[in-house]
Protein backbone atom coordinates (compact mmCIF):
# COMPACT_ATOMS: atom_id res chain seq x y z
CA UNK A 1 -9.77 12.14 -26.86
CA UNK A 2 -9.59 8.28 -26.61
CA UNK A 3 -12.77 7.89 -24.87
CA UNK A 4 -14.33 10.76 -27.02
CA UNK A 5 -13.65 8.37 -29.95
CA UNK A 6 -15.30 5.16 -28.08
CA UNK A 7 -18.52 7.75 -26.94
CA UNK A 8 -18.96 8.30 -30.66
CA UNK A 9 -20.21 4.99 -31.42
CA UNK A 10 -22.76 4.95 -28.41
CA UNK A 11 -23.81 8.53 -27.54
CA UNK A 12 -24.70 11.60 -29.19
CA UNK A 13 -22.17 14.33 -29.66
CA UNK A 14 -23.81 17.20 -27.30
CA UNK A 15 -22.89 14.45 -24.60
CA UNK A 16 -19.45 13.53 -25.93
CA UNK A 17 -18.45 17.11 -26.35
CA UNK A 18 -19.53 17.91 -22.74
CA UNK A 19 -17.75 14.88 -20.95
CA UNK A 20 -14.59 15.98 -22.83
CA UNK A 21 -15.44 19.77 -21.97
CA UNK A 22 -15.49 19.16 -18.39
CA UNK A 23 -12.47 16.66 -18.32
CA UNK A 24 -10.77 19.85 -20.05
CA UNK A 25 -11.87 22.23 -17.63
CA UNK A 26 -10.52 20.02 -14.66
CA UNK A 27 -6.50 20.60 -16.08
CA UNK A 28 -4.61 23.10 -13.42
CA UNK A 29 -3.87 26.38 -14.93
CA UNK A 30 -5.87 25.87 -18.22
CA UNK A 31 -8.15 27.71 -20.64
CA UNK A 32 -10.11 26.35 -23.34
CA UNK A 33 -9.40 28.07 -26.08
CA UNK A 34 -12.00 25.75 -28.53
CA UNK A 35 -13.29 22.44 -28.22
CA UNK A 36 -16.14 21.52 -31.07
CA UNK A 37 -17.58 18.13 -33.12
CA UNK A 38 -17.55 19.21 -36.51
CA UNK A 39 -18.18 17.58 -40.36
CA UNK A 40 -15.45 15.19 -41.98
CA UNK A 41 -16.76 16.35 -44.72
CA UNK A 42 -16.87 20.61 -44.70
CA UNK A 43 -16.22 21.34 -40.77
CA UNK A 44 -19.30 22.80 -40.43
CA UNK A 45 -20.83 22.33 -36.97
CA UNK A 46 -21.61 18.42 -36.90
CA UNK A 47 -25.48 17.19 -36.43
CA UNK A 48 -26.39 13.80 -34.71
CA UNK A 49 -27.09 11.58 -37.68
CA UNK A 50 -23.43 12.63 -38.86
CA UNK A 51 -21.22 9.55 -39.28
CA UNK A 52 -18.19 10.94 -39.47
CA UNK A 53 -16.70 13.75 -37.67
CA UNK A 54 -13.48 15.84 -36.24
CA UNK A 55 -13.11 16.64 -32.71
CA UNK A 56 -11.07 19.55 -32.54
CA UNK A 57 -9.71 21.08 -29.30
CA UNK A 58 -7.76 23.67 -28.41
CA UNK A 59 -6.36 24.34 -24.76
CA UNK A 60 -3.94 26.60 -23.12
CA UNK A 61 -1.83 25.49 -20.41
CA UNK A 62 -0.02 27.94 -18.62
CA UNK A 63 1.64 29.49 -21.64
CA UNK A 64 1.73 26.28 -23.99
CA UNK A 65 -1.04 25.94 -26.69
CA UNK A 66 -1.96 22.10 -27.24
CA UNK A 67 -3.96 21.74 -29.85
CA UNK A 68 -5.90 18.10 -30.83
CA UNK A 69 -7.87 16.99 -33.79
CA UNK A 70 -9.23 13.36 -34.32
CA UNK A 71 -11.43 11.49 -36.82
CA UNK A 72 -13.98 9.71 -35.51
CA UNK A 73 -16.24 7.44 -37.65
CA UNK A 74 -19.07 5.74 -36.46
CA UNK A 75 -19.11 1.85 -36.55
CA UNK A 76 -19.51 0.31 -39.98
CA UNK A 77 -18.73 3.24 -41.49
CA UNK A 78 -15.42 4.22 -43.57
């Protein structure tokens, strides 16, 4: 999630969310259960010229749900 939050100020969000998928997908014994870039604002499904955003994720491992959400504002921006 800490490099998901770095990616946001360089890259679009189709790339973030798939680096992060695939990191995800790598964990022993895991299933995603969600992992999307969506509005600050409403949580609807974030667009690229979005500024501010929540990556939420949602994994099992073995038979322990982690769940993750962080803010993630693009440079300059509050």
């Amino acid at each position: 999630m800490k490099e998901a939050r770095q990616d946001f100020k360089t890259k679009n969000l189709n790339l973030i969310k798939k680096n992060i998928l695939n990191k995800l997908k790598k964990i022993p014994n895991s299933k995603i259960d969600y992992a999307e870039v969506v509005s600050f604002d409403d949580l609807s499904i974030a667009d690229k010229n979005i500024k501010k955003v929540v990556f939420a994720v949602a994994i099992w491992i073995g038979k322990a749900r982690l769940i993750d959400n962080i803010v993630m504002t693009k440079r300059g921006e509050k």
